[in-house]
C-alpha atoms as a PDB file:
ATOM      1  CA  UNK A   1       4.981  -0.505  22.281  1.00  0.00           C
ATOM      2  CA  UNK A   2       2.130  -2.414  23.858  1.00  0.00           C
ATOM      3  CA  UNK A   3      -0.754  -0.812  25.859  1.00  0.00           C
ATOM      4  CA  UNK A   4      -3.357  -2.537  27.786  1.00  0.00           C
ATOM      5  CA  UNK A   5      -5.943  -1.990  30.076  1.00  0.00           C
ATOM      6  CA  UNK A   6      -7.303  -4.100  33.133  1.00  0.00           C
ATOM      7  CA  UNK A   7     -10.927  -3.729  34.940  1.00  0.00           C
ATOM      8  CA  UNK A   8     -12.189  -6.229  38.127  1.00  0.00           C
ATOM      9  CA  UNK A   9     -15.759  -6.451  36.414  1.00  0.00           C
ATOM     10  CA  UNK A  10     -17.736  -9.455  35.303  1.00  0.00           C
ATOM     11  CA  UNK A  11     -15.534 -10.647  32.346  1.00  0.00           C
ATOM     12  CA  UNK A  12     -15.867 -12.550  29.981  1.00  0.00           C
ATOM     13  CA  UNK A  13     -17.192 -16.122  28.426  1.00  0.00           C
ATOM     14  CA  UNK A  14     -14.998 -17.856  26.185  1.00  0.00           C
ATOM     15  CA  UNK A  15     -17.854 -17.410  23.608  1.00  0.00           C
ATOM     16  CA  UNK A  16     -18.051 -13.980  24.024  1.00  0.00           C
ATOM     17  CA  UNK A  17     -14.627 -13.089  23.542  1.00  0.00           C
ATOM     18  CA  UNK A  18     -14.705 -14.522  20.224  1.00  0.00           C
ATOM     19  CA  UNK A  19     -17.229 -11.649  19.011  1.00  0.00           C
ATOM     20  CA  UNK A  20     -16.237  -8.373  20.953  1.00  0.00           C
ATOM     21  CA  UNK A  21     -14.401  -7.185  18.147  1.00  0.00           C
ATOM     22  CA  UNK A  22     -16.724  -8.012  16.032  1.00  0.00           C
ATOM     23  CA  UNK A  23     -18.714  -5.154  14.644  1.00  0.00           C
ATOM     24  CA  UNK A  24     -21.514  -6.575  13.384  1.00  0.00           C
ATOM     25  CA  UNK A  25     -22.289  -8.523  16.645  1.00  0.00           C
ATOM     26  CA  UNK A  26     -21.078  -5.580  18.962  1.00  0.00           C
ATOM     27  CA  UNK A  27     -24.265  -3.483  18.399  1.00  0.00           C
ATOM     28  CA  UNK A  28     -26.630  -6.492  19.588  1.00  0.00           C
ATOM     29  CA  UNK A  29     -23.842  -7.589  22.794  1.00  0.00           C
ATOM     30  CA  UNK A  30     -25.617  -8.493  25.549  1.00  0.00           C
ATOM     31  CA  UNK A  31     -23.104  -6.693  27.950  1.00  0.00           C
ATOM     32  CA  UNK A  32     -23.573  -3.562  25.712  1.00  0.00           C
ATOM     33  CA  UNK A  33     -27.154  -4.245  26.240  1.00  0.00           C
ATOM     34  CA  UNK A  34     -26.962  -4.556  29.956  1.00  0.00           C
ATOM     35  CA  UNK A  35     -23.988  -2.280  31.173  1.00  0.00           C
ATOM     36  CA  UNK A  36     -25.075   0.973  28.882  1.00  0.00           C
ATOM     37  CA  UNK A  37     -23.197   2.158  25.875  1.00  0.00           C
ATOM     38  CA  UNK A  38     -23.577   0.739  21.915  1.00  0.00           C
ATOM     39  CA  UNK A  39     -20.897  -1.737  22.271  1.00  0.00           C
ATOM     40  CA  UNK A  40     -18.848  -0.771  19.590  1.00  0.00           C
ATOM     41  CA  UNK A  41     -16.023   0.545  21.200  1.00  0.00           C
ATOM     42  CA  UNK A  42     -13.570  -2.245  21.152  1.00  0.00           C
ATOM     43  CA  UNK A  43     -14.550  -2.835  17.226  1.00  0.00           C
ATOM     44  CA  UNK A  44     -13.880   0.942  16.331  1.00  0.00           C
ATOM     45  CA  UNK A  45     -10.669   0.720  18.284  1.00  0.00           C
ATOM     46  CA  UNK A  46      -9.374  -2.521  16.811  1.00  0.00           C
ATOM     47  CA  UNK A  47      -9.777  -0.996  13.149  1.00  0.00           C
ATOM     48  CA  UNK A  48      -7.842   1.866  14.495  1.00  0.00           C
ATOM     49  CA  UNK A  49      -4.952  -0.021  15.602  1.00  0.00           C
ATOM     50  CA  UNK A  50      -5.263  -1.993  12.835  1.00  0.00           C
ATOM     51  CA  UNK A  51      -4.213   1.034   9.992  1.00  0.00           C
ATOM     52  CA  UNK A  52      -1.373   1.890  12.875  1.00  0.00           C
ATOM     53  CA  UNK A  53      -0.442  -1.640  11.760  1.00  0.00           C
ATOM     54  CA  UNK A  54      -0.369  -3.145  15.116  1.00  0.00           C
ATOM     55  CA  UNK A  55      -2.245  -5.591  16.781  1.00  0.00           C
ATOM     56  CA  UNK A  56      -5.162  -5.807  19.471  1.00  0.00           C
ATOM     57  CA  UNK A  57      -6.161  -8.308  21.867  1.00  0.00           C
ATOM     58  CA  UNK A  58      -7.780  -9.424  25.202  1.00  0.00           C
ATOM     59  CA  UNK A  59      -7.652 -12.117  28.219  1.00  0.00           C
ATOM     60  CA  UNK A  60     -10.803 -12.571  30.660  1.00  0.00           C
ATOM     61  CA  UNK A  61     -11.783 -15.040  33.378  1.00  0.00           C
ATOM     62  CA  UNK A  62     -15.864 -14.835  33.994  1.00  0.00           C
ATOM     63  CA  UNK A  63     -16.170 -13.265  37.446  1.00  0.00           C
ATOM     64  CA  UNK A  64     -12.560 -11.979  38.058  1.00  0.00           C
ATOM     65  CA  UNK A  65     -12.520  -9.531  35.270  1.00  0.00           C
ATOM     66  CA  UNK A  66     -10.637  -8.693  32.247  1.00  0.00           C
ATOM     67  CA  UNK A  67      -7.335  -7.537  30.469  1.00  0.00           C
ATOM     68  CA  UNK A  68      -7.497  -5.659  27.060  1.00  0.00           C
ATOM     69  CA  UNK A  69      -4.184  -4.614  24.980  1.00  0.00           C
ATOM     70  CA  UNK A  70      -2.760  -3.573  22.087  1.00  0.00           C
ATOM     71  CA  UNK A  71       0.235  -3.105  20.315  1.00  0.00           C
ATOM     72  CA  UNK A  72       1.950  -0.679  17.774  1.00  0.00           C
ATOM     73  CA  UNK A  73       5.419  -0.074  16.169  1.00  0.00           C
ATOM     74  CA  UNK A  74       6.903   3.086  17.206  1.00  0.00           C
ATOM     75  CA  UNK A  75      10.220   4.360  15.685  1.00  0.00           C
ATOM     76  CA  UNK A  76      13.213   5.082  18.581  1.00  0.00           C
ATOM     77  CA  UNK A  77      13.353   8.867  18.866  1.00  0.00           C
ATOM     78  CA  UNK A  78      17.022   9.858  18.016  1.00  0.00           C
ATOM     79  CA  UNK A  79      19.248  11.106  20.160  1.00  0.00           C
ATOM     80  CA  UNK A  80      19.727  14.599  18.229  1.00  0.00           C
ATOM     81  CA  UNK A  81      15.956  15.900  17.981  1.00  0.00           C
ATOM     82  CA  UNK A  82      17.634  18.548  15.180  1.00  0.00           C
ATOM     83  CA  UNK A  83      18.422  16.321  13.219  1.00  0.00           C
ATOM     84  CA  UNK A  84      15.901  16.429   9.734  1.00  0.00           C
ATOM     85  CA  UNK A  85      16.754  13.234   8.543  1.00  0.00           C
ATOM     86  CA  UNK A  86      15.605  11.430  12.079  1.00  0.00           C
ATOM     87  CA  UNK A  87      12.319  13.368  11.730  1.00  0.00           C
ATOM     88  CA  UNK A  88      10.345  13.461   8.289  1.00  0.00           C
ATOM     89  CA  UNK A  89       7.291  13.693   9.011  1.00  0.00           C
ATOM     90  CA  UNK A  90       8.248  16.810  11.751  1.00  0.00           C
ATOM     91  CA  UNK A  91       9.776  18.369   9.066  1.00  0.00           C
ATOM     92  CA  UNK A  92       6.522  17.712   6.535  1.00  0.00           C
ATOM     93  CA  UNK A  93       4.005  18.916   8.978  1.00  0.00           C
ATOM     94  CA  UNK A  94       6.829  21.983   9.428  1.00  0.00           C
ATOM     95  CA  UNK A  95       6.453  22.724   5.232  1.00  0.00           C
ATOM     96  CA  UNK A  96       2.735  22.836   5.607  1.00  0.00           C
ATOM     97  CA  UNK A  97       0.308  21.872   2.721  1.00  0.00           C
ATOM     98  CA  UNK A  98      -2.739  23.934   1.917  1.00  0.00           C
ATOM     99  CA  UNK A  99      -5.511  23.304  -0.144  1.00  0.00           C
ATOM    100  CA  UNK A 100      -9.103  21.585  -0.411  1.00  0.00           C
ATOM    101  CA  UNK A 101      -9.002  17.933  -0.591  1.00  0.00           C
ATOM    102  CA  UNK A 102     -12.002  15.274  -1.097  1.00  0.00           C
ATOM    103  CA  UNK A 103     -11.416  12.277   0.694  1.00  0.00           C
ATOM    104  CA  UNK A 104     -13.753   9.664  -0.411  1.00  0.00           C
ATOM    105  CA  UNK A 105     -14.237   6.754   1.830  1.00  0.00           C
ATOM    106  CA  UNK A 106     -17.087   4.976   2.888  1.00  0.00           C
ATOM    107  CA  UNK A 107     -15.595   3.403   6.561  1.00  0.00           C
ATOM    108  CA  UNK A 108     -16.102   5.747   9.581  1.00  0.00           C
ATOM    109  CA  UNK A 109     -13.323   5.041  11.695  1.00  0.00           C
ATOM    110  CA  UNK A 110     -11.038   5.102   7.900  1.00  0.00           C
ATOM    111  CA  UNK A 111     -12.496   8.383   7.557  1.00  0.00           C
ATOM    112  CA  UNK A 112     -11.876   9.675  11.104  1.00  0.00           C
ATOM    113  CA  UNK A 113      -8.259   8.666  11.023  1.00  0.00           C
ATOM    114  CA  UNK A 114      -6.855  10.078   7.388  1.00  0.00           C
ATOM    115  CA  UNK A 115      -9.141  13.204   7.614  1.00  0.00           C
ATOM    116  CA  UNK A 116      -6.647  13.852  10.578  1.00  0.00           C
ATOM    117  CA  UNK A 117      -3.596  13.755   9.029  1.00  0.00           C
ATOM    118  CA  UNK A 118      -4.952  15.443   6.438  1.00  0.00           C
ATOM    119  CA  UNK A 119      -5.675  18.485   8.758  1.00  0.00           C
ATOM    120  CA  UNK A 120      -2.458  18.140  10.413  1.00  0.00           C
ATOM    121  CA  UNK A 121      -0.913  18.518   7.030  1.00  0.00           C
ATOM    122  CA  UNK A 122      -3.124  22.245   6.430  1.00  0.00           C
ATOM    123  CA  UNK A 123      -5.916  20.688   4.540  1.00  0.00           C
ATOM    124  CA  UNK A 124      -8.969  21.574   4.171  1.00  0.00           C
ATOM    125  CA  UNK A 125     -11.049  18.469   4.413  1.00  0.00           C
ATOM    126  CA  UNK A 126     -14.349  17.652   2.661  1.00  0.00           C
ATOM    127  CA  UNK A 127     -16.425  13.998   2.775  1.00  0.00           C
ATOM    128  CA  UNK A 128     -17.921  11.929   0.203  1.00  0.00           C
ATOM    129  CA  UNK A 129     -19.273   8.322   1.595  1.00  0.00           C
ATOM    130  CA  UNK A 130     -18.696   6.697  -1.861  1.00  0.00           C
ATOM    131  CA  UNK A 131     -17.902   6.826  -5.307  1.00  0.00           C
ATOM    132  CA  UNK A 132     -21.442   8.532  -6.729  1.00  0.00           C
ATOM    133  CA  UNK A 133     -21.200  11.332  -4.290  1.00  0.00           C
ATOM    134  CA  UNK A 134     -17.293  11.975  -5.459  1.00  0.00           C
ATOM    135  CA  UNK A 135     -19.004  12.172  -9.133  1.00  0.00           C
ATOM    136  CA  UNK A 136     -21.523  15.321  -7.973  1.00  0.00           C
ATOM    137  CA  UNK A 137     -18.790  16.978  -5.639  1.00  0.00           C
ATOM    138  CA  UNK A 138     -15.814  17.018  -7.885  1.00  0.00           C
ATOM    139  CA  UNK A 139     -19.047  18.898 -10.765  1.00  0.00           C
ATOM    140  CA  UNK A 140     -19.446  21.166  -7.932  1.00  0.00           C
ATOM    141  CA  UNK A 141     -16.669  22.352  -5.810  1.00  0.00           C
ATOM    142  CA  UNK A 142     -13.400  23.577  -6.669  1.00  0.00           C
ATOM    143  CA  UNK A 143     -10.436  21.120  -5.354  1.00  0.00           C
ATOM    144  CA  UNK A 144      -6.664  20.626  -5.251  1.00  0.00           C
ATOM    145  CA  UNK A 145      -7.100  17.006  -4.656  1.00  0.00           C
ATOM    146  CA  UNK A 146      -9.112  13.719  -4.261  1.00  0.00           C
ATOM    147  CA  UNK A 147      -8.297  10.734  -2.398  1.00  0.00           C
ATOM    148  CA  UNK A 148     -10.274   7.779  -3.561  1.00  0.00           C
ATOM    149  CA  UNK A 149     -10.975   4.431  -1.900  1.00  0.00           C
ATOM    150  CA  UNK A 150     -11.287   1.847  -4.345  1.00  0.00           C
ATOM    151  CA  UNK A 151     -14.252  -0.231  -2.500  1.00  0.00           C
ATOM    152  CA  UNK A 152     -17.461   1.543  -2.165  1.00  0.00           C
ATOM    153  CA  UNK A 153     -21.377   1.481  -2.262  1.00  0.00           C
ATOM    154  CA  UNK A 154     -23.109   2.644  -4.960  1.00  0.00           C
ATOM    155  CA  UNK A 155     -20.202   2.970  -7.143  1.00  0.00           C
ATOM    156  CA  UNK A 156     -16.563   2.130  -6.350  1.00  0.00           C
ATOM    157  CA  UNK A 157     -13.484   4.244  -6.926  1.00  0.00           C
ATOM    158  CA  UNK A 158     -12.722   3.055 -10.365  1.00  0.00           C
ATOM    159  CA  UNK A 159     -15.815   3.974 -11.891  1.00  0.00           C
ATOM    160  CA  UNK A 160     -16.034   7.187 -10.211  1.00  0.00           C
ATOM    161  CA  UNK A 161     -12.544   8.050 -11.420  1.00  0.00           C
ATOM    162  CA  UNK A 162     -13.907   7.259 -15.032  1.00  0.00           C
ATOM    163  CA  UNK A 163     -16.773   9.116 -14.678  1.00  0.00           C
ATOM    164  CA  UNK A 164     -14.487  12.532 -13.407  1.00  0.00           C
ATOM    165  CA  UNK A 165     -12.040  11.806 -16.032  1.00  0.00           C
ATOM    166  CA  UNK A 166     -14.968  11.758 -18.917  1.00  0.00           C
ATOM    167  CA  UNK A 167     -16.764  14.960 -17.741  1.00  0.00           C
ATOM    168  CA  UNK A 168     -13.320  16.698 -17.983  1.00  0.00           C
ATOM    169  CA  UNK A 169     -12.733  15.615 -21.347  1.00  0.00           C
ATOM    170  CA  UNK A 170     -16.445  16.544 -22.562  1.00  0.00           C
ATOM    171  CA  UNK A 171     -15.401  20.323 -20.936  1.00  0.00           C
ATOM    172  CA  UNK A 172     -11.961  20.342 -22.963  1.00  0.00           C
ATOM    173  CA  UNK A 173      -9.379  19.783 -19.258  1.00  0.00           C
ATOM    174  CA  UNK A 174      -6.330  17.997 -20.854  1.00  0.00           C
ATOM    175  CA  UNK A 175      -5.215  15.400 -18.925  1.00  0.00           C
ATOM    176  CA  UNK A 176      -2.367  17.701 -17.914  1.00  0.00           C
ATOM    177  CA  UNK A 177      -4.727  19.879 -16.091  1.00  0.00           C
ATOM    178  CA  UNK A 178      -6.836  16.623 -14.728  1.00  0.00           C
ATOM    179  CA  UNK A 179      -7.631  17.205 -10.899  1.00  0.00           C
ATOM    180  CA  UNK A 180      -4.991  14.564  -9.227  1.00  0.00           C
ATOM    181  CA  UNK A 181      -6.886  11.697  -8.390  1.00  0.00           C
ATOM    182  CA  UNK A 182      -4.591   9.426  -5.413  1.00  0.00           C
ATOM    183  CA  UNK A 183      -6.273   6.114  -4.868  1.00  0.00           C
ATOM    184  CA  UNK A 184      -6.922   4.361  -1.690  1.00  0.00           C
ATOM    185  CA  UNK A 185      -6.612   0.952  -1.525  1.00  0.00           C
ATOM    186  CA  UNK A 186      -6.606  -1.936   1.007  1.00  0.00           C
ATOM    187  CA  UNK A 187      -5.270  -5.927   0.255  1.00  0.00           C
ATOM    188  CA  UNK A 188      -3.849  -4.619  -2.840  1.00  0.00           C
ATOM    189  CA  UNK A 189      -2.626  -7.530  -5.069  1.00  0.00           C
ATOM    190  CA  UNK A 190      -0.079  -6.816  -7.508  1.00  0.00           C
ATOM    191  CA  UNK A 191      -2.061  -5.266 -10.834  1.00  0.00           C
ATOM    192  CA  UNK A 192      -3.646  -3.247  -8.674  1.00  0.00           C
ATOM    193  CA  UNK A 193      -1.840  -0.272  -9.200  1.00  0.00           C
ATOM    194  CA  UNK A 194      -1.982  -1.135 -13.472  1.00  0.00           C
ATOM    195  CA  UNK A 195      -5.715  -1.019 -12.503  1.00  0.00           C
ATOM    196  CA  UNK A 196      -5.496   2.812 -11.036  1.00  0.00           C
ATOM    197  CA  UNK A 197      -3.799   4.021 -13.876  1.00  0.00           C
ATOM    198  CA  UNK A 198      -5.603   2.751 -16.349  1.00  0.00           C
ATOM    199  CA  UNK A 199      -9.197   4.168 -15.137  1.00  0.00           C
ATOM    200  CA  UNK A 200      -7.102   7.733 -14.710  1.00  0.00           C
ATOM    201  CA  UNK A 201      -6.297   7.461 -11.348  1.00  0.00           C
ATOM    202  CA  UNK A 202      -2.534   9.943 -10.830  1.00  0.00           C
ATOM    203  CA  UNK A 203      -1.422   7.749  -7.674  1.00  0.00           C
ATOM    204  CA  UNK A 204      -1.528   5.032  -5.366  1.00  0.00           C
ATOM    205  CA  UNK A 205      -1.428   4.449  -1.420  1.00  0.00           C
ATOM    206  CA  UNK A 206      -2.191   0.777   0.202  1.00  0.00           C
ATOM    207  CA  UNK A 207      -4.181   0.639   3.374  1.00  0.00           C
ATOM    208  CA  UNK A 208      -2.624   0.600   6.325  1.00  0.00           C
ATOM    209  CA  UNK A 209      -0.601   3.539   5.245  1.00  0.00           C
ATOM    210  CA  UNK A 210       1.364   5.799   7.848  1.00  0.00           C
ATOM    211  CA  UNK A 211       0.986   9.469   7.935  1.00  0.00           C
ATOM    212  CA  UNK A 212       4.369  10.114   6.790  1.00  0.00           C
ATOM    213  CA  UNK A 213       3.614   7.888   3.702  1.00  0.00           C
ATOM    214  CA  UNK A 214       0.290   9.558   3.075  1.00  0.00           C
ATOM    215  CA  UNK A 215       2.434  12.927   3.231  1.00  0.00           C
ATOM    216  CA  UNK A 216       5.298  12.225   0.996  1.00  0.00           C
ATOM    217  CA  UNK A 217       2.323  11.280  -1.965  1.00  0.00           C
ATOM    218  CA  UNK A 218       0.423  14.297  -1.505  1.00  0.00           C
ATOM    219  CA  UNK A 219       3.428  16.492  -1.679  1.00  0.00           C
ATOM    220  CA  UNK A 220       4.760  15.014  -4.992  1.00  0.00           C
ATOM    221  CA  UNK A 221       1.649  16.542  -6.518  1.00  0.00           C
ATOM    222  CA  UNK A 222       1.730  19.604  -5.635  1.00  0.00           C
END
């Protein structure tokens, strides 16, 4: 399905369109600058459409305004709304998780997005920004789950996951009764998931996933 969006204003130079969905230029754009706002609106909404694995784009002509748009993959609803099988993720969100999960991810918009599908599912969400604040939450509150992105400040998902697994074992938790750690992972090249496992991770999910996707791993491990 394909959106898009079309405004009379000043538009834009050929230069400038190669940067406006560009974060780290956005928040120094001279139209941000002079129009108001922090100009990082199209850049947050590009990563968005981005994990709905779609695409996002824009035409301009200085002085006659421009066109923004993007586009998405929907499924065709079916023609028999009771039917289950047409409608697994209305039936998921129907068999409702609960539970306090830790998502650990370091990107805002990333953040914004799973942390509500999470709560659509009946989580209960908390935040860790990377991999040394998963370390002092999962010492200090009592979870169900953790979802860990693999790239992070400080210290990245692997390590982290080491670092849980090792206080565990120095308090006598069996593997067994291990909190179930479900890595996060974008560009994942094959190994990858070896990788997980091997540093004690229970589970993998590639970036862009779909919320059906990130509900059928969750469930298995409950």
């Amino acid at each position: 399905m394909c959106f898009s969006v079309r405004d009379s204003g000043v538009g834009l130079s050929a230069e400038d369109r190669t940067h406006i969905f560009d974060a780290s230029t956005q928040a120094d754009f001279s139209h941000a600058r002079r129009y108001g706002g922090t100009g990082l609106g199209l850049a947050i909404s590009q990563q968005i459409v981005t994990l709905m694995a779609g695409t996002m784009g824009a035409h301009s002509t200085p002085g006659k305004g421009s066109t923004f748009w993007f586009e998405v993959p929907f499924q065709a609803a079916q023609q028999n709304p009771a039917n289950a099988a047409a409608r697994p993720l209305a039936s998921a969100v129907e068999r409702r998780l609960s539970g306090q999960v830790l998502l650990v991810e370091d990107n805002a918009v990333n953040q914004l997005v799973t942390q509500a599908f999470l709560e659509a599912f009946g989580w209960q969400v908390s935040l860790a920004e990377n991999g040394l604040q998963a370390v002092e939450r999962t010492a200090v509150q009592r979870l169900d789950l953790v979802l860990m992105d693999c790239q992070m400040p400080e210290i990245d998902g692997f390590e982290a996951t080491r670092r849980i697994r090792a206080r565990e074992r120095a308090l006598g938790t069996s593997e067994q009764y291990g909190i179930p750690i479900i890595a996060l992972m974008a560009n994942a090249f094959e190994g990858d998931r070896e990788r997980c496992f091997s540093t004690g991770m229970n589970d993998f999910i590639a970036k862009p996933f779909k919320q059906a996707e990130l509900y059928s791993v969750l469930a298995s491990w409950l």
